[in-house]
Protein backbone atom coordinates (compact mmCIF):
# COMPACT_ATOMS: atom_id res chain seq x y z
CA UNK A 1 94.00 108.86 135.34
CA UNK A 2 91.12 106.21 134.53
CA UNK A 3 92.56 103.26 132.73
CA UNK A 4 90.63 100.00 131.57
CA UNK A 5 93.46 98.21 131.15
CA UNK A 6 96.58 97.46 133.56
CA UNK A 7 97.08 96.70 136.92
CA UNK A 8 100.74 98.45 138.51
CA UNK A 9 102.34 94.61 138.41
CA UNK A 10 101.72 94.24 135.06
CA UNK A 11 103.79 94.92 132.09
CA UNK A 12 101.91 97.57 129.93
CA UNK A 13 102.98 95.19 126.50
CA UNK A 14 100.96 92.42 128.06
CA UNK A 15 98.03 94.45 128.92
CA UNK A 16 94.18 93.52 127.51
CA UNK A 17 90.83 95.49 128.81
CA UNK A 18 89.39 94.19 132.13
CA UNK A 19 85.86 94.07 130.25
CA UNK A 20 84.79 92.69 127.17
CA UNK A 21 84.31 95.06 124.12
CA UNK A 22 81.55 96.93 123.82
CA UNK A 23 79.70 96.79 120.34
CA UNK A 24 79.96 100.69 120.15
CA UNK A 25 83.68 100.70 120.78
CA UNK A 26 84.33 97.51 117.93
CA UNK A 27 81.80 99.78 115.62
CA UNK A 28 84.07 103.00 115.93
CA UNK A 29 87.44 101.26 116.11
CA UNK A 30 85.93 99.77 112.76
CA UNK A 31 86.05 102.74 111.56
CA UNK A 32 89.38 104.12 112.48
CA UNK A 33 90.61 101.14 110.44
CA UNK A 34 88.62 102.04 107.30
CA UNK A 35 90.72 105.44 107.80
CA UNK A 36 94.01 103.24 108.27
CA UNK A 37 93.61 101.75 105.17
CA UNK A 38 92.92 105.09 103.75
CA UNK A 39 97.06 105.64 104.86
CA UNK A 40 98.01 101.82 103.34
CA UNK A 41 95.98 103.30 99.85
CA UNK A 42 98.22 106.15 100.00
CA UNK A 43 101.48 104.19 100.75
CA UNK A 44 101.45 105.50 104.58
CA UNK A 45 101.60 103.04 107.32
CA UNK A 46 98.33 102.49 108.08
CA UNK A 47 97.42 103.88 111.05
CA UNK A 48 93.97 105.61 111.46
CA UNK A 49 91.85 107.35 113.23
CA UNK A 50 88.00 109.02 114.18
CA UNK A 51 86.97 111.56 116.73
CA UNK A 52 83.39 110.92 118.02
CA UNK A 53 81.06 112.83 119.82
CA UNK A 54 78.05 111.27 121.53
CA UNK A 55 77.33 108.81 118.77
CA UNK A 56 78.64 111.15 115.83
CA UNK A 57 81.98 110.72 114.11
CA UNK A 58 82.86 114.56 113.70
CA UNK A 59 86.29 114.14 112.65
CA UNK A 60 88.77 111.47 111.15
CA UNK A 61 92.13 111.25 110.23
CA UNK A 62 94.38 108.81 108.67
CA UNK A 63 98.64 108.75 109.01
CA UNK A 64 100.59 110.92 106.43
CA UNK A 65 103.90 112.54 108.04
CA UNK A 66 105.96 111.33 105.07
CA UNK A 67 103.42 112.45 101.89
CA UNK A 68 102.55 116.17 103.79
CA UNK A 69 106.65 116.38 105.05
CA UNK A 70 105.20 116.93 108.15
CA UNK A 71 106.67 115.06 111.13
CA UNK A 72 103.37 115.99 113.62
CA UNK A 73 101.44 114.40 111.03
CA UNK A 74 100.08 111.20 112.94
CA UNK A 75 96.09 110.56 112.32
CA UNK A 76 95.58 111.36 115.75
CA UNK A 77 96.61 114.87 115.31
CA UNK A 78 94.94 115.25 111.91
CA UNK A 79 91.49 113.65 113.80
CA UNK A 80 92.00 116.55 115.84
CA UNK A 81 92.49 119.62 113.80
CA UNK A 82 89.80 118.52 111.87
CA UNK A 83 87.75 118.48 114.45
CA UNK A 84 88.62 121.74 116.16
CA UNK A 85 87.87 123.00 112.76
CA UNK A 86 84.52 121.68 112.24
CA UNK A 87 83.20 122.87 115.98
CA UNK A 88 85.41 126.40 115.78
CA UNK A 89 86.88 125.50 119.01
CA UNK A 90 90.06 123.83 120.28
CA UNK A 91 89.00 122.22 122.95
CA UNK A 92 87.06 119.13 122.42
CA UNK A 93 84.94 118.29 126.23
CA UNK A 94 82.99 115.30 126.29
CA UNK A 95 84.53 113.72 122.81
CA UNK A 96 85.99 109.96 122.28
CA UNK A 97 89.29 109.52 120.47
CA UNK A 98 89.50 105.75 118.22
CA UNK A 99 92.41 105.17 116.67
CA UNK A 100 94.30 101.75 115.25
CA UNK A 101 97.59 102.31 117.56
CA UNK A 102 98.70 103.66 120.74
CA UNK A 103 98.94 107.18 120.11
CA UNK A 104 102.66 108.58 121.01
CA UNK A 105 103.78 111.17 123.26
CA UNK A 106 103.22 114.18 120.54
CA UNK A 107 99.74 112.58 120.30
CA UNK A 108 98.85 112.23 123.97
CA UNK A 109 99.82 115.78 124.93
CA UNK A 110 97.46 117.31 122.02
CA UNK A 111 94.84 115.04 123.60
CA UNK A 112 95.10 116.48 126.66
CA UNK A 113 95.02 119.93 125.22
CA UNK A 114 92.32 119.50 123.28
CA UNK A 115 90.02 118.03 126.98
CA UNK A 116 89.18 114.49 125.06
CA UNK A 117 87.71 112.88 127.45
CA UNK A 118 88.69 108.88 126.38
CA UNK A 119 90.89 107.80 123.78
CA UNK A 120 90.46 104.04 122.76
CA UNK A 121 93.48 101.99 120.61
CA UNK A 122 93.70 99.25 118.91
CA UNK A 123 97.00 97.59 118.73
CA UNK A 124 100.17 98.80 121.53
CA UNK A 125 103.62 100.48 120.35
CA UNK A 126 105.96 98.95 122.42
CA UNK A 127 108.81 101.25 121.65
CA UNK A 128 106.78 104.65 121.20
CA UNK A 129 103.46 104.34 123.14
CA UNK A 130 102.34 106.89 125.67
CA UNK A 131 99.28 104.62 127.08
CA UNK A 132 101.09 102.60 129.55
CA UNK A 133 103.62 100.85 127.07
CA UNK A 134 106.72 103.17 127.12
CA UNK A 135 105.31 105.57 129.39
CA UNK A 136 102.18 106.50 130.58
CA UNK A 137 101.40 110.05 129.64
CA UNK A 138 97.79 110.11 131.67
CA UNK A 139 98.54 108.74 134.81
CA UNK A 140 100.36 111.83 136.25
CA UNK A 141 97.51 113.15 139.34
CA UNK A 142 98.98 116.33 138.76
CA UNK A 143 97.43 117.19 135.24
CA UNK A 144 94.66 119.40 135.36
CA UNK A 145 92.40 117.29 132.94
CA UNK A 146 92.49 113.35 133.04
CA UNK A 147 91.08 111.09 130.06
CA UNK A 148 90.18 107.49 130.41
CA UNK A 149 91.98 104.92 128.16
CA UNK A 150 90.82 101.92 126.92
CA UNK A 151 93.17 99.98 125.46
CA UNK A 152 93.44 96.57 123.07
CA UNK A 153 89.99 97.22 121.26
CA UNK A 154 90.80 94.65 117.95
CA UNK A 155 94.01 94.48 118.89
CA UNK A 156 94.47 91.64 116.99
CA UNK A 157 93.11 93.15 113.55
CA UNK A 158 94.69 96.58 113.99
CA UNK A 159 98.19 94.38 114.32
CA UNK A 160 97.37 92.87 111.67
CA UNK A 161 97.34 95.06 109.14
CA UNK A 162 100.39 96.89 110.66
CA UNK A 163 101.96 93.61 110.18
CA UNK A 164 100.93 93.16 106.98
CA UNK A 165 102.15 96.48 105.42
CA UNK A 166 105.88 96.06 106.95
CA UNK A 167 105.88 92.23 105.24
CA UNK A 168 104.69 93.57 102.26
CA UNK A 169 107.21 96.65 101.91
CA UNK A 170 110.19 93.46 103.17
CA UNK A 171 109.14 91.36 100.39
CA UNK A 172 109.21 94.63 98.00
CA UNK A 173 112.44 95.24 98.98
CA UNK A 174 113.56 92.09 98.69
CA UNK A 175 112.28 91.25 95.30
CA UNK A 176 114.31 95.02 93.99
CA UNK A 177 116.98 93.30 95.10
CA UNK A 178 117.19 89.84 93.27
CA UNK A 179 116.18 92.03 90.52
CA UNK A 180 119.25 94.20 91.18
CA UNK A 181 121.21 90.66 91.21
CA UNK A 182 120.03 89.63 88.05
CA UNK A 183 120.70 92.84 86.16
CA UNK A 184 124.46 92.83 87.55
CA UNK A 185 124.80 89.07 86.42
CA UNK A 186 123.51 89.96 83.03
CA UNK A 187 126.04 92.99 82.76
CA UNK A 188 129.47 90.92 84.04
CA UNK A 189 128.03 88.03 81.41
CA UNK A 190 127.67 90.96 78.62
CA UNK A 191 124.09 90.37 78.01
CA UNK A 192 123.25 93.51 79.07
CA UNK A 193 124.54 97.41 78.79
CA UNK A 194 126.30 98.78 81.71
CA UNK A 195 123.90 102.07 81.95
CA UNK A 196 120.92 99.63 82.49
CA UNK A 197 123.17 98.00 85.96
CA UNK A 198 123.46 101.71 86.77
CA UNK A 199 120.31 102.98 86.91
CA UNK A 200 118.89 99.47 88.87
CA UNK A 201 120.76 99.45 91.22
CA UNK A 202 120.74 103.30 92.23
CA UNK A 203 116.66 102.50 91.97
CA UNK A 204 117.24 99.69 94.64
CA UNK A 205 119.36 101.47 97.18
CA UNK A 206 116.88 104.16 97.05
CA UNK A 207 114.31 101.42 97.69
CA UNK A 208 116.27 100.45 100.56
CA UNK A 209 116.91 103.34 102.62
CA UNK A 210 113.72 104.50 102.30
CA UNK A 211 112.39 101.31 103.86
CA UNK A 212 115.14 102.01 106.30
CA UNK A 213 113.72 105.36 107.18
CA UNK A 214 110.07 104.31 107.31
CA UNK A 215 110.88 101.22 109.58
CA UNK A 216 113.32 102.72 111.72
CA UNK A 217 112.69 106.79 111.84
CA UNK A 218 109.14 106.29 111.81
CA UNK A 219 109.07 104.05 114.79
CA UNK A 220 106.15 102.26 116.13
CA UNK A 221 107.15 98.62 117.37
CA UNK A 222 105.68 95.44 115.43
CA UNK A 223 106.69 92.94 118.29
CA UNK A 224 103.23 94.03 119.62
CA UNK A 225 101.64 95.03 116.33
CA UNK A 226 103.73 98.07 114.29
CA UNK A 227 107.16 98.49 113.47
CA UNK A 228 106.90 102.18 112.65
CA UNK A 229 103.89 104.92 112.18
CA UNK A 230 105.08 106.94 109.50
CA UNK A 231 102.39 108.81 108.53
CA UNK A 232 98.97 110.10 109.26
CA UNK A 233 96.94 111.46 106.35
CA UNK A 234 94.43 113.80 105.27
CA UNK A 235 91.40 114.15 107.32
CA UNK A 236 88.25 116.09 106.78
CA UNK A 237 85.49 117.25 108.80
CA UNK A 238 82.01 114.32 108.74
């Protein structure tokens, strides 16, 4: 496999490209995270991505495995049935994948099916990433199609607004519960009717576990820019 980024002593978290960013690779990894945001609008973690060919975006996709119920539903994949669509063929030769995280193993074997021949991410998944962070799905000599990864492309941004999603769903949660608190203070002080305690604090623990699920089920890590990709979302055809 071709790979921009590591060298075999290296630890895959720490990795950053050999060469600076080109201005076509910051222009389409901008707009993987217009798609990303696409997910946040949508209450997905925002994860996105676009599937160029040449210097034409013919695909995109954003995350949105928790609105569809559809576990394969990571923006990578949606990028790429989109795109399969639009060109009536499933394999994709000569095409660039951009997306906001490193894609995961589900991800990286529909790349290789599809023949893309480089993927480029933004921010690494330290607990799911197939790129070279967990394991590196590319770098076996014995597949019979290799894509070059690039890796890191606004790493920094693309962490970001991971980062900023997960802190903003915490300090959700956390506010549900002091409001929880308050409403079971003003029922053991009488000032307020049992029913209302009731139905807050069923509202909260359902509030709760679902951030549990997103954060934990879903899975990406945040150390190096996402705690968890829940979902990819609807993508359509440029």
């Amino acid at each position: 496999m071709l790979i921009d980024t590591p060298t075999p002593d290296e630890s895959p978290a720490a990795e950053s490209p050999t060469a600076p960013v080109s201005e076509r690779d910051r222009r389409f990894m901008a707009l993987a995270q217009a798609a990303a945001e696409e997910a946040r609008a949508a209450g997905e973690v925002p994860v996105g991505a676009v599937l160029v060919r040449g210097d034409e975006v013919i695909a995109k996709g954003f995350n949105h495995p928790i609105g569809a119920h559809d576990p394969s539903a990571h923006a990578e994949m949606i990028a790429l049935r989109a795109a399969a669509q639009s060109v009536e063929n499933y394999r994709l030769p000569g095409c660039e994948l951009y997306v906001t995280l490193e894609p995961c193993l589900m991800c990286a074997g529909a790349i290789m099916h599809a023949r893309i021949a480089r993927v480029v991410f933004g921010a690494r998944d330290p607990k799911t990433g197939a790129c070279g962070s967990v394991v590196d799905a590319f770098a076996n000599p014995q597949l019979n199609h290799h894509t070059t990864v690039t890796g890191g492309v606004l790493e920094t941004e693309c962490g970001a607004a991971l980062k900023s999603f997960f802190a903003e769903r915490r300090r959700a949660s956390r506010e549900a519960r002091a409001a929880a608190r308050g409403e079971a203070h003003a029922v053991a002080s009488g000032e307020a009717h049992p029913d209302a305690h009731a139905e807050t604090h069923v509202e909260v623990r359902t509030t709760a576990c679902s951030e549990a699920h997103a954060e934990v089920h879903l899975g990406a890590g945040i150390d190096a820019h996402a705690e968890a990709r829940s979902e990819p979302g609807p993508a359509e055809p440029l």
